[in-house]
C-alpha atoms as a PDB file:
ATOM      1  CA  UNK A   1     103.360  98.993 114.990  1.00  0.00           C
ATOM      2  CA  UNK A   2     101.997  98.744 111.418  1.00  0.00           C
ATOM      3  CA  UNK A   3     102.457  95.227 110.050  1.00  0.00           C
ATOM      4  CA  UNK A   4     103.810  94.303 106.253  1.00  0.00           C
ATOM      5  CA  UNK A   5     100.340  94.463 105.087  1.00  0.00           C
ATOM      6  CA  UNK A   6      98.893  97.874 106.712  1.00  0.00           C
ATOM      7  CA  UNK A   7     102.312  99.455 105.518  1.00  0.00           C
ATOM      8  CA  UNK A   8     102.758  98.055 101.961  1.00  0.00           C
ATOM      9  CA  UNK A   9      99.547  97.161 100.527  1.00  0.00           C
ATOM     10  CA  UNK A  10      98.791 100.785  98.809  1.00  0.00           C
ATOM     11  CA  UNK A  11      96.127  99.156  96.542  1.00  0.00           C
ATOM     12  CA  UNK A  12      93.643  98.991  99.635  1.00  0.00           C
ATOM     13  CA  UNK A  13      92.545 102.558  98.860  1.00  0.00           C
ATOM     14  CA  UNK A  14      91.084 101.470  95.922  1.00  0.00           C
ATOM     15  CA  UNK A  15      87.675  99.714  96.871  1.00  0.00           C
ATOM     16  CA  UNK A  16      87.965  96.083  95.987  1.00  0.00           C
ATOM     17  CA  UNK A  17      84.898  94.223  94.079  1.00  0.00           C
ATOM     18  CA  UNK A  18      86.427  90.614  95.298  1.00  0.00           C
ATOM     19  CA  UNK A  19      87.603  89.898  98.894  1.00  0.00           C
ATOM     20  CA  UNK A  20      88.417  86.590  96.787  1.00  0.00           C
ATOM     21  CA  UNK A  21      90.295  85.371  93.316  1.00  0.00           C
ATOM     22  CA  UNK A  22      87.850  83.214  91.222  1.00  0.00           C
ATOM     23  CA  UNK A  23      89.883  79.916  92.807  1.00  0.00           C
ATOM     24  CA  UNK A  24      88.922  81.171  96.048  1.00  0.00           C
ATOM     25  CA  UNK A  25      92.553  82.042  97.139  1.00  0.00           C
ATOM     26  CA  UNK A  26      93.570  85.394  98.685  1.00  0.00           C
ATOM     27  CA  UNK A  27      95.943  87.273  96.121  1.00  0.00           C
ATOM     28  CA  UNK A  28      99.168  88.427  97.591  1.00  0.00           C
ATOM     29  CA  UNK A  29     101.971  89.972  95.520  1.00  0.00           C
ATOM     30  CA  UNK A  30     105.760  90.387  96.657  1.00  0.00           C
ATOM     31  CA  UNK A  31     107.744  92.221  94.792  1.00  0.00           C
ATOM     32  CA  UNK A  32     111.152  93.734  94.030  1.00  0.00           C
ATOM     33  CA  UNK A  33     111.735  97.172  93.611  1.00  0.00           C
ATOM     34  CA  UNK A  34     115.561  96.970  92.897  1.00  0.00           C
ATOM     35  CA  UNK A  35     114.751  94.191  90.260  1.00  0.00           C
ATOM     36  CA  UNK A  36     115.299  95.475  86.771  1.00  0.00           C
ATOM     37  CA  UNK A  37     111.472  96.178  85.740  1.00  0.00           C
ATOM     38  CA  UNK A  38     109.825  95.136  89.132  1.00  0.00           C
ATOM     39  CA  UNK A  39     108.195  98.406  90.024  1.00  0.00           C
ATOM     40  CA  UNK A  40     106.993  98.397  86.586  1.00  0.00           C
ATOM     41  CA  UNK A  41     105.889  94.786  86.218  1.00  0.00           C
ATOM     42  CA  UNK A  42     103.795  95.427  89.421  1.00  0.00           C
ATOM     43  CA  UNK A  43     102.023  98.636  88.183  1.00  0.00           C
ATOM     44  CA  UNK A  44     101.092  96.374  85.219  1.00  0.00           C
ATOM     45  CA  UNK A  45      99.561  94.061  87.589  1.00  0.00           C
ATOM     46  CA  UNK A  46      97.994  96.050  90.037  1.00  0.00           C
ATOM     47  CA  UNK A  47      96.145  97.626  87.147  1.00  0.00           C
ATOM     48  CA  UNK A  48      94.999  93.717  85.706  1.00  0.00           C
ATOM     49  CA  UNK A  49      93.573  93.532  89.279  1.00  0.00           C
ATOM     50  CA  UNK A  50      91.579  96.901  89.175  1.00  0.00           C
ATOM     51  CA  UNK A  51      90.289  96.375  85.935  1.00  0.00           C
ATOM     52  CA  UNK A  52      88.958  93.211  86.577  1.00  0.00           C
ATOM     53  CA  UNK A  53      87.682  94.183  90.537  1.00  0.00           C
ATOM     54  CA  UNK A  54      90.576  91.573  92.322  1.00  0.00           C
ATOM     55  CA  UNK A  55      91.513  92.824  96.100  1.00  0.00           C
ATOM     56  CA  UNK A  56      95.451  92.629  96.132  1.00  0.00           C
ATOM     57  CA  UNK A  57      97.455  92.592  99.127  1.00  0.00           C
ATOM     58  CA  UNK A  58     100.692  93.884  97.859  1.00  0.00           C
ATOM     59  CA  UNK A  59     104.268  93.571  99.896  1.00  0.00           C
ATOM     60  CA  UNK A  60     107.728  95.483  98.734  1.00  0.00           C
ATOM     61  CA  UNK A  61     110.927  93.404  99.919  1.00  0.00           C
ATOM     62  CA  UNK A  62     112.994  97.195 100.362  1.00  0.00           C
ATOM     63  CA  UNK A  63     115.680  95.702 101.710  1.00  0.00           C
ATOM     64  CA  UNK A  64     117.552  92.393 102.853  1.00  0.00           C
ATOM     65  CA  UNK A  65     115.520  90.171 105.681  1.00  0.00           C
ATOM     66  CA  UNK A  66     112.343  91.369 104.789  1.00  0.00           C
ATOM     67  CA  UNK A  67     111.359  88.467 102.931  1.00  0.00           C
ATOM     68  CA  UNK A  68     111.034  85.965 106.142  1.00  0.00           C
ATOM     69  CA  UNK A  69     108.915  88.377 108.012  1.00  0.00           C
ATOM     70  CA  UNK A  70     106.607  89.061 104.913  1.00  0.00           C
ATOM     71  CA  UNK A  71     106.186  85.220 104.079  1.00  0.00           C
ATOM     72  CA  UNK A  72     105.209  84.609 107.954  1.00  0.00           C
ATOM     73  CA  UNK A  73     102.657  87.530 107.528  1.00  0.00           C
ATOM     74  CA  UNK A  74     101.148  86.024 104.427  1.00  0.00           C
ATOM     75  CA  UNK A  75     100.285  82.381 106.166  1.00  0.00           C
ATOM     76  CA  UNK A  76      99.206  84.547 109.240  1.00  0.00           C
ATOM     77  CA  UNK A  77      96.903  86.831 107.390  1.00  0.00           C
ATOM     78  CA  UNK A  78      95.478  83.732 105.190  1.00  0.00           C
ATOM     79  CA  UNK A  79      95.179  80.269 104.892  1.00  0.00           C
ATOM     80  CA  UNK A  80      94.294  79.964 101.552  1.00  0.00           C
ATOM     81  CA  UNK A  81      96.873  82.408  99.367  1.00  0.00           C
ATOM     82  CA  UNK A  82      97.839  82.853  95.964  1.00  0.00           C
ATOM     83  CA  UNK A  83     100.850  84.212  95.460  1.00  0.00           C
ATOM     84  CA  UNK A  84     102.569  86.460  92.868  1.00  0.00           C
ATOM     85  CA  UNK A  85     106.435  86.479  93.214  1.00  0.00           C
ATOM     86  CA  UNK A  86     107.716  89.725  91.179  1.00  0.00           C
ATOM     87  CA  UNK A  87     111.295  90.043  90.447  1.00  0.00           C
ATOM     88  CA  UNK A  88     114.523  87.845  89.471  1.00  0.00           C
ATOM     89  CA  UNK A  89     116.235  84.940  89.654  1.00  0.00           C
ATOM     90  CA  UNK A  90     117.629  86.239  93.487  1.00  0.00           C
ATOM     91  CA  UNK A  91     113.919  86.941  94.180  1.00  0.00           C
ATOM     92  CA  UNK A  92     112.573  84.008  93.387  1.00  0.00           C
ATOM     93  CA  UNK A  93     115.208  81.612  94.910  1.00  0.00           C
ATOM     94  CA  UNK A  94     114.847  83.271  98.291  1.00  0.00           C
ATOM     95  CA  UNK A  95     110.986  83.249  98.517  1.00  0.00           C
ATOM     96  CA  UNK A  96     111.163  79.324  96.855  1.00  0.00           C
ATOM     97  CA  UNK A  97     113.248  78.463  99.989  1.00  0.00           C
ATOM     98  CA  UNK A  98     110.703  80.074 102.592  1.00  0.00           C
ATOM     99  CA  UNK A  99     107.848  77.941 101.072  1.00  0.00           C
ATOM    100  CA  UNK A 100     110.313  75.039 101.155  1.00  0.00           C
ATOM    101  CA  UNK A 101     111.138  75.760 104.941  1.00  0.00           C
ATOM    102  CA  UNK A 102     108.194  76.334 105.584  1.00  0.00           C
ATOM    103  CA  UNK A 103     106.595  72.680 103.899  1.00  0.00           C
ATOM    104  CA  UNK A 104     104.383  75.065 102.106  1.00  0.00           C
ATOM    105  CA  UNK A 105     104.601  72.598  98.607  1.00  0.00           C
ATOM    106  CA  UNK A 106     100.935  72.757  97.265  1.00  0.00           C
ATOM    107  CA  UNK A 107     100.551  76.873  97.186  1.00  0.00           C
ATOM    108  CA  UNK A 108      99.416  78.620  93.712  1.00  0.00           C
ATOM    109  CA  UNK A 109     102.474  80.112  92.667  1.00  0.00           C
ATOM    110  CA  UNK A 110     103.389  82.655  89.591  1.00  0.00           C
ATOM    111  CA  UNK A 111     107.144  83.666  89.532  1.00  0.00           C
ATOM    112  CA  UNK A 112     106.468  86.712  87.114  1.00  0.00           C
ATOM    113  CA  UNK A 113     109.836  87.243  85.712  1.00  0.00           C
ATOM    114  CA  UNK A 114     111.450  91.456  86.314  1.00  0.00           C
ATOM    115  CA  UNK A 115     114.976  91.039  86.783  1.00  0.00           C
ATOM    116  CA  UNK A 116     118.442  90.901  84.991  1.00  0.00           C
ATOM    117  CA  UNK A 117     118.464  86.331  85.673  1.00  0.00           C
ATOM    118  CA  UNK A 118     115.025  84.931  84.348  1.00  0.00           C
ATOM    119  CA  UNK A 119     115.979  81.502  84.142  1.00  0.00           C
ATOM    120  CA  UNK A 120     113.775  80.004  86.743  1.00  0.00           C
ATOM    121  CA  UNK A 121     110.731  81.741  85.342  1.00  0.00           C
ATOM    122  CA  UNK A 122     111.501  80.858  82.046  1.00  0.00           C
ATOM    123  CA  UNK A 123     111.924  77.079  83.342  1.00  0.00           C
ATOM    124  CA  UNK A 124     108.852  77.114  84.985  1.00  0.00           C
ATOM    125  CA  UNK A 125     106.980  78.815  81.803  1.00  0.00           C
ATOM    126  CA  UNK A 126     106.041  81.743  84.347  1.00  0.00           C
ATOM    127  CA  UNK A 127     107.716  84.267  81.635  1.00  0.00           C
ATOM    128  CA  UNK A 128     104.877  84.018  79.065  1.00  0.00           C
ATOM    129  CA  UNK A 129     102.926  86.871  77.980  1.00  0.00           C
ATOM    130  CA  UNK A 130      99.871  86.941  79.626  1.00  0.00           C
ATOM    131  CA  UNK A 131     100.675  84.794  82.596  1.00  0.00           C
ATOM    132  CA  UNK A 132      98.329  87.239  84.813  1.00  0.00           C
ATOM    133  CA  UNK A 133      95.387  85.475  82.820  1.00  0.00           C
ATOM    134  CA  UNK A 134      95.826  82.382  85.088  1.00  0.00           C
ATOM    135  CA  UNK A 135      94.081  84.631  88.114  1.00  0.00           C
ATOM    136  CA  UNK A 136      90.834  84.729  86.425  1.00  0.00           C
ATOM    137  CA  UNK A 137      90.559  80.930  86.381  1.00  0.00           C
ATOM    138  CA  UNK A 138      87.957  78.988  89.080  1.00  0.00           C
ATOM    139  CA  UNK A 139      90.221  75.946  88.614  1.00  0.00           C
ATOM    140  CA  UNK A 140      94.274  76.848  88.924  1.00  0.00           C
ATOM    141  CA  UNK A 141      96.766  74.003  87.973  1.00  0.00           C
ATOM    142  CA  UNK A 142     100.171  73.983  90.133  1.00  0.00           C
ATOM    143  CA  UNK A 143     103.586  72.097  88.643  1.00  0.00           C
ATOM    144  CA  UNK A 144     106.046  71.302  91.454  1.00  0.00           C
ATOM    145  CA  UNK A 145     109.664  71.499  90.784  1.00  0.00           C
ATOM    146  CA  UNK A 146     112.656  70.276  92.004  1.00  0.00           C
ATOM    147  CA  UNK A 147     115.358  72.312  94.398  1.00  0.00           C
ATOM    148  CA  UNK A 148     119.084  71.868  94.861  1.00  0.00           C
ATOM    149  CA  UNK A 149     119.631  71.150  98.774  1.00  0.00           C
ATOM    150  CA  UNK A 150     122.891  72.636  99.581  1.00  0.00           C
ATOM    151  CA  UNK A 151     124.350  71.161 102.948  1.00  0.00           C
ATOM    152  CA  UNK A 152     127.277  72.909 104.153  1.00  0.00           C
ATOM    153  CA  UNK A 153     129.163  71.388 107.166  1.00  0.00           C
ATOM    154  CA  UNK A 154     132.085  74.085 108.335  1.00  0.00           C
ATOM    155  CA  UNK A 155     135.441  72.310 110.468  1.00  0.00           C
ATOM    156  CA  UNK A 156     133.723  71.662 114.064  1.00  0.00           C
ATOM    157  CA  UNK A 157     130.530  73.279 113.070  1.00  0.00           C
ATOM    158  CA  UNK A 158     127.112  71.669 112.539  1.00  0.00           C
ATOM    159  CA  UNK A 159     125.348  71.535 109.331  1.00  0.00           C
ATOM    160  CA  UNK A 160     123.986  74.301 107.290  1.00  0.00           C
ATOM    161  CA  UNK A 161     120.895  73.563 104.771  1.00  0.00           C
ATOM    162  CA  UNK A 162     120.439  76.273 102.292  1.00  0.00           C
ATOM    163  CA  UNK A 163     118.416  75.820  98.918  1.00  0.00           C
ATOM    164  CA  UNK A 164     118.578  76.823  95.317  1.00  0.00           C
ATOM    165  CA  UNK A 165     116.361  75.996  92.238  1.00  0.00           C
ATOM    166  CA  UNK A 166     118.308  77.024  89.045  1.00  0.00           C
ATOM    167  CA  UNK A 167     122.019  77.096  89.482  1.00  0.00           C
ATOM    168  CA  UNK A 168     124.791  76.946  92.650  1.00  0.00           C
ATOM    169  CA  UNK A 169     128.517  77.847  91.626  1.00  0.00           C
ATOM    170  CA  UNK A 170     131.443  78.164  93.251  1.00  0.00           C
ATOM    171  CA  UNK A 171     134.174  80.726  91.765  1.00  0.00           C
ATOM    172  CA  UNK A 172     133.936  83.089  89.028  1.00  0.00           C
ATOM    173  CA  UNK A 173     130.356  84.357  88.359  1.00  0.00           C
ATOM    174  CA  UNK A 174     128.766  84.735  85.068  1.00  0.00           C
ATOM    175  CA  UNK A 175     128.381  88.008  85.472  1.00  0.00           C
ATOM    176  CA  UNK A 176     132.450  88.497  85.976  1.00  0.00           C
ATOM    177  CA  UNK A 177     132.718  86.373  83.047  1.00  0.00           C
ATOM    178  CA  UNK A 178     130.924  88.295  80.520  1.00  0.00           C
ATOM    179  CA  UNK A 179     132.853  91.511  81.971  1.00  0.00           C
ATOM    180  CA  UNK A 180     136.010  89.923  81.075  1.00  0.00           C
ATOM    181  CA  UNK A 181     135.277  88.973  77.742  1.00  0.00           C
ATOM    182  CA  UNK A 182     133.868  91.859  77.023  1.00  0.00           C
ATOM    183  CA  UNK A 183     136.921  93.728  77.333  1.00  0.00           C
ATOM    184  CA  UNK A 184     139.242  90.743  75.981  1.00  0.00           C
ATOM    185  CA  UNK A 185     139.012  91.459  72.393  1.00  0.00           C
ATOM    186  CA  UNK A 186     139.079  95.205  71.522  1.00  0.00           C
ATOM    187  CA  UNK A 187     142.492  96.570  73.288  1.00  0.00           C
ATOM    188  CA  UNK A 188     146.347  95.317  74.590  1.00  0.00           C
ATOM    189  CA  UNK A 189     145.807  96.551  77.957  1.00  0.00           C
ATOM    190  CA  UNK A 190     142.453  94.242  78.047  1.00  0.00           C
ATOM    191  CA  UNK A 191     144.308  91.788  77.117  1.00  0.00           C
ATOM    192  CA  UNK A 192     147.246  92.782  79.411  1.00  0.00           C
ATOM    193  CA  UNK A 193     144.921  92.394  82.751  1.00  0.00           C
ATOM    194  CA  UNK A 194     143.316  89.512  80.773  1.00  0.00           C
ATOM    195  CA  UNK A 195     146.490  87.583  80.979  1.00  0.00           C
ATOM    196  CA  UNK A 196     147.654  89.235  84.586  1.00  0.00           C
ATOM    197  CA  UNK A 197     144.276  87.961  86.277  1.00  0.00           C
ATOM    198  CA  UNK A 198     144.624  84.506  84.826  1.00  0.00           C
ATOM    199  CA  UNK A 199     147.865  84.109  85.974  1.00  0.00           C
ATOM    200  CA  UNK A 200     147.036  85.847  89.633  1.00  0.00           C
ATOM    201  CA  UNK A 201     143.691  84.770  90.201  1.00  0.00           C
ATOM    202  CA  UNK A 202     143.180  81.577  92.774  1.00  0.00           C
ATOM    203  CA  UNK A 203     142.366  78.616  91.621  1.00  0.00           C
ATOM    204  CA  UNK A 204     139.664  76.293  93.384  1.00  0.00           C
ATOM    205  CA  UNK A 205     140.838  73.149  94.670  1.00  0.00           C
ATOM    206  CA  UNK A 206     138.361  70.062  95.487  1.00  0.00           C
ATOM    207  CA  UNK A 207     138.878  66.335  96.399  1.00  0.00           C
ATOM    208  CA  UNK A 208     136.058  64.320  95.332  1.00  0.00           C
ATOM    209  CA  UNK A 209     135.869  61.067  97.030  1.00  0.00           C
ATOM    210  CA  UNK A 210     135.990  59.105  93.924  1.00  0.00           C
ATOM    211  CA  UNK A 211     137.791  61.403  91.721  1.00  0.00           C
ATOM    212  CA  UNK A 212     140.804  62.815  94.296  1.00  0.00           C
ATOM    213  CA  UNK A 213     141.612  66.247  94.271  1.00  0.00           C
ATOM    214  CA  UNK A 214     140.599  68.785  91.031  1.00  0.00           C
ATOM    215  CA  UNK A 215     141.762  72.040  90.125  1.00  0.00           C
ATOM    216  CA  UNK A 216     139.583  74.187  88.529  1.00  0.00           C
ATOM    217  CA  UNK A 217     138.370  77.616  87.809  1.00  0.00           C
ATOM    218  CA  UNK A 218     134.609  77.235  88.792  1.00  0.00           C
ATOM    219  CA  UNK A 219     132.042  74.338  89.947  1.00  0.00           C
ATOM    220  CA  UNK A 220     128.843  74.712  88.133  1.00  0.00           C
ATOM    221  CA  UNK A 221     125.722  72.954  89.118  1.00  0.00           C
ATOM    222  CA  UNK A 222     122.981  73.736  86.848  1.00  0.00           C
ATOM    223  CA  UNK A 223     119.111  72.736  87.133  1.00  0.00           C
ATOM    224  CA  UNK A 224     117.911  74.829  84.765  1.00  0.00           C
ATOM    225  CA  UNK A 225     118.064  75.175  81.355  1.00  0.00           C
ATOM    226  CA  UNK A 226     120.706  78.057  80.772  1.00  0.00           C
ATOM    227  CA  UNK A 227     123.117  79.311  83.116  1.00  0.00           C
ATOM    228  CA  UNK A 228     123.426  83.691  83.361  1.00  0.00           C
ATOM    229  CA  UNK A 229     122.799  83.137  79.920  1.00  0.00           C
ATOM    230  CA  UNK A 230     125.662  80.875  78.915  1.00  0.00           C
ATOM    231  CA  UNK A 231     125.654  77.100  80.173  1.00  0.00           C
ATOM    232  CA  UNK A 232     123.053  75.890  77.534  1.00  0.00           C
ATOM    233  CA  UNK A 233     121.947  73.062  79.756  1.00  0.00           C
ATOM    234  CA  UNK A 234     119.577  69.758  79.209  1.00  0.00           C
ATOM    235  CA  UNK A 235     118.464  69.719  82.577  1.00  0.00           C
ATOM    236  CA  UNK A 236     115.270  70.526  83.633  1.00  0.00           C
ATOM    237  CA  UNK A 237     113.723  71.170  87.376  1.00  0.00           C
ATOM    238  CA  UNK A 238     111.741  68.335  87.166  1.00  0.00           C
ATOM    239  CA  UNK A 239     113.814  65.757  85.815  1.00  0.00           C
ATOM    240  CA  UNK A 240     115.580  64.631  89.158  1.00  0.00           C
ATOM    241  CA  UNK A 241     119.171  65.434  87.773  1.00  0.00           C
ATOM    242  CA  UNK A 242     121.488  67.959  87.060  1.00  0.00           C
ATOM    243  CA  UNK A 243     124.376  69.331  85.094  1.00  0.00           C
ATOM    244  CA  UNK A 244     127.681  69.506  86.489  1.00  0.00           C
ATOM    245  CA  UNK A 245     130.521  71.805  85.135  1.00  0.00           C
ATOM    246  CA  UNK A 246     133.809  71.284  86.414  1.00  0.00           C
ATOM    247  CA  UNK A 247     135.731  74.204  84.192  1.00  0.00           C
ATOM    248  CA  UNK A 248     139.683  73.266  84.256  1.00  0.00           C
ATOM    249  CA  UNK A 249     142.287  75.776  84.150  1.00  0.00           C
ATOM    250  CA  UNK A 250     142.399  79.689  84.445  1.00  0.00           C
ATOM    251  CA  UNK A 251     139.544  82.250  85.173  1.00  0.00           C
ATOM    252  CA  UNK A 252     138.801  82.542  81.711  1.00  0.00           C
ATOM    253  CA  UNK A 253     137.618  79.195  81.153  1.00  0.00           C
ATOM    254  CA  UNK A 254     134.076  80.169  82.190  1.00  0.00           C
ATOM    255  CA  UNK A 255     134.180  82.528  79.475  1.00  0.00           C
ATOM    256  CA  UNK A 256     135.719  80.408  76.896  1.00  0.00           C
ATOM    257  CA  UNK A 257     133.331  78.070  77.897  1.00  0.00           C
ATOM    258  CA  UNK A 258     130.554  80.479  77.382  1.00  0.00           C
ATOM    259  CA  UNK A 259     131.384  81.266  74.106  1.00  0.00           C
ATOM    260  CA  UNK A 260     130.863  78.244  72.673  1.00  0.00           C
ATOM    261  CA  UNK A 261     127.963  76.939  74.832  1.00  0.00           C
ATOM    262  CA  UNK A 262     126.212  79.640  72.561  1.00  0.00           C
ATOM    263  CA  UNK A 263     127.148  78.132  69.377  1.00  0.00           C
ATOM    264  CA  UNK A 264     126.000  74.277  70.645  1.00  0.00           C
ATOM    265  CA  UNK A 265     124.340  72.959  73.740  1.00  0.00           C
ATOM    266  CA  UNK A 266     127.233  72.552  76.320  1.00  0.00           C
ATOM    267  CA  UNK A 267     126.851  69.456  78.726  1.00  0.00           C
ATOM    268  CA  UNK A 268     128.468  68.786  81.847  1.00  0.00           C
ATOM    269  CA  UNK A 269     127.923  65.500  84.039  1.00  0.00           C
ATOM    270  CA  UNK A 270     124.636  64.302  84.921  1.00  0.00           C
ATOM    271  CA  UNK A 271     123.984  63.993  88.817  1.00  0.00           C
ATOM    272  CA  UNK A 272     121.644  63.953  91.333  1.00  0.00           C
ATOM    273  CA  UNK A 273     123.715  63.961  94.178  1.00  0.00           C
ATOM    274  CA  UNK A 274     128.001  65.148  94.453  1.00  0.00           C
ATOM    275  CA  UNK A 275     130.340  65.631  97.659  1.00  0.00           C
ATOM    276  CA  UNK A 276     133.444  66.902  98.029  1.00  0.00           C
ATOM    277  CA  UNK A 277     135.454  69.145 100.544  1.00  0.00           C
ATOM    278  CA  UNK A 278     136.933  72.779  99.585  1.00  0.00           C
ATOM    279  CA  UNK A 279     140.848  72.719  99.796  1.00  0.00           C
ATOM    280  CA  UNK A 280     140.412  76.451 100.066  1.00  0.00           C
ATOM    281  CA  UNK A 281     138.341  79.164 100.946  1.00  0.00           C
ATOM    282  CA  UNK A 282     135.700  79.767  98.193  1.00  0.00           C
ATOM    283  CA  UNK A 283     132.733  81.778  98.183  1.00  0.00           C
ATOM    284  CA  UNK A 284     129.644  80.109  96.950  1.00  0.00           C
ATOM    285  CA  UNK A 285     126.357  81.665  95.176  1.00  0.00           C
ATOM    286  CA  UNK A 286     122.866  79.612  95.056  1.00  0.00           C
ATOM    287  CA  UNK A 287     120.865  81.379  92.249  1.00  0.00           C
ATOM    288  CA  UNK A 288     123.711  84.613  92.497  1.00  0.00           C
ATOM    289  CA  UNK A 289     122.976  85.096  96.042  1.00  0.00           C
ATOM    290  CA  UNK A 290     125.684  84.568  98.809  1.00  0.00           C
ATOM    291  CA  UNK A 291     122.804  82.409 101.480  1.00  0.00           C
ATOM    292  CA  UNK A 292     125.965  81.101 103.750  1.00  0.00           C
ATOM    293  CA  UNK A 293     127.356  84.856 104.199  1.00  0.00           C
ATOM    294  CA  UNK A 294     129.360  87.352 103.070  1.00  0.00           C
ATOM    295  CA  UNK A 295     132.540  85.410 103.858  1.00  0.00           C
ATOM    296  CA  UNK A 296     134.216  82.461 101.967  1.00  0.00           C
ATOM    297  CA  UNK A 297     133.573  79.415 103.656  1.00  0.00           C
ATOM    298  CA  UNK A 298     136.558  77.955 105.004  1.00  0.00           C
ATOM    299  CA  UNK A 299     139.196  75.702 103.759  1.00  0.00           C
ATOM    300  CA  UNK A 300     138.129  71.565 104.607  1.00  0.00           C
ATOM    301  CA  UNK A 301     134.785  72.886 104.778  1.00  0.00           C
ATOM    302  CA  UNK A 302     132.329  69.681 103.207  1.00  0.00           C
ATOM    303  CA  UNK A 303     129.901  70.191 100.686  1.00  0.00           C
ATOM    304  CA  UNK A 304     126.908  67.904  99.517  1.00  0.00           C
ATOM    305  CA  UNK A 305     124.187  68.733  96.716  1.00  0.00           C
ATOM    306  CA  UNK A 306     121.262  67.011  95.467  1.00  0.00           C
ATOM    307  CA  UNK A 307     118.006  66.357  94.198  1.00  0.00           C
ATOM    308  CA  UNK A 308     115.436  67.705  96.849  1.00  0.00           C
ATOM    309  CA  UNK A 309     112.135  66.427  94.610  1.00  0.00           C
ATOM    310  CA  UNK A 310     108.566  68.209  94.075  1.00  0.00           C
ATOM    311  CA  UNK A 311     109.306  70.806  96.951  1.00  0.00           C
ATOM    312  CA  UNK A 312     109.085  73.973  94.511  1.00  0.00           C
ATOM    313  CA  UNK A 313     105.042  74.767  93.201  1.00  0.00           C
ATOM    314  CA  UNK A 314     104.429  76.989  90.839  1.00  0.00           C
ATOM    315  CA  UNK A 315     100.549  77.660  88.535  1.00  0.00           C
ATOM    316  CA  UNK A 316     100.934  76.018  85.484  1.00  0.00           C
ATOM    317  CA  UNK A 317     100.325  78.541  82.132  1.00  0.00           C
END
């Protein structure tokens, strides 16, 4: 059977002039395909590499569970690798919680931002022109950066641990948000379903322990800077806090919300750690993806998020 590298890695018919990066680090690069621009980003960088003689080992993630098996080849197949994550937000949350599963916090890391989300690059300063540059060095700087641990404790079920760097929310997504503005203004019948979803749509229920029980539309948490474009946080990934948006009322109010977050900085409550327990099924995302399932999780169903420190590295521009 052909491993990840044999079948993926292309480039290897191209004679390599390095085995080794100028750090002295293997070169690896996962990428995206179904990211907006990944197949082109990584063209762009497999030609960098030939230009300047650096032996790639290249990976495509073509489809959903890939990504464990590809980050276990990568520590097989080196001990010393530099790695080159390719794609969005989605992309780079899921291979930021192997590395943090797998303790791996000291690795030379460039999230190279191709997707529709580019927060987390953009956080991280991996979004700059020229980023590739940073494989040429002999000496390569790393940053580490904070996560979100996400522990999820189902009725009579043990403990889930799941991780996110840049955002988790529970409810309406930003995405859905922006679709229903966009339709709000310009006819009746948008503003028809406007007023028909707001009135059918479920609210989210949550008892804090020292708050009681909160209705709301969506539960933000937000460790980035901007949110799908909207939340204009202050937090940063390295700052050991977060923002917390707890957006009253009907499905609209992330949009509402939204609207004026890009007028002035919006600004939620600084934590580093909340609990509370669902009063109904909701379905939650950590950096847009669903990482607990397709299904909602369950009504009574506890929730805890904080601070995990330093666990994220990434090459410093």
């Amino acid at each position: 059977m052909q491993t990840y590298l044999e079948r993926y890695s292309g480039i290897e018919r191209f004679p390599p002039v390095k085995e080794k990066l100028p750090c002295g680090k293997d070169l690896f690069i996962v990428f995206n395909r179904r990211s907006h621009g990944g197949c082109k980003k990584t063209e762009e960088l497999i030609r960098f590499c030939k230009l300047h003689g650096l032996k790639t080992n290249l990976f495509d993630i073509r489809k959903s569970g890939d990504l464990e098996g590809i980050i276990q080849e990568i520590f097989t197949t080196s001990e010393n690798p530099f790695l080159v994550i390719i794609g969005g937000d989605g992309t780079h949350s899921s291979v930021a919680s192997e590395l943090i599963k797998a303790g791996k916090n000291d690795l030379p890391v460039i999230f190279a931002a191709a997707g529709s989300g580019q927060d987390l690059a953009r956080a991280m300063g991996n979004n700059r022109p020229g980023i590739e540059q940073v494989l040429l060095k002999e000496q390569v700087d790393i940053e580490k950066f904070d996560a979100l641990r996400v522990v999820v404790t189902r009725p009579n079920q043990a403990e889930e641990v799941q991780y996110a760097i840049g955002h988790v929310s529970f409810g309406i997504t930003a995405k859905s948000a922006a679709k229903i503005n966009a339709i709000r203004p310009k006819t009746i019948v948008g503003n028809i379903f406007i007023s028909l979803k707001s009135i059918t749509s479920d609210k989210i229920r949550v008892d804090l322990p020292k708050e009681g029980r909160r209705d709301c539309s969506d539960l933000i948490i937000v460790n980035s800077k901007t949110f799908g474009r909207y939340l204009h946080s202050s937090s940063h990934p390295q700052d050991g806090r977060y923002e917390t948006y707890l957006l009253e009322g009907n499905p609209l109010a992330l949009s509402n919300f939204a609207a004026l977050s890009l007028v002035r900085p919006a600004r939620g409550d600084r934590r580093s750690e909340i609990e509370f327990t669902l009063l109904d099924p909701v379905k939650p995302q950590l950096d847009g993806e669903q990482k607990f399932g397709i299904e909602p999780l369950p009504a009574r169903t506890q929730i805890k998020v904080e601070i995990a420190k330093g666990v994220v590295p990434a090459v410093k521009p």
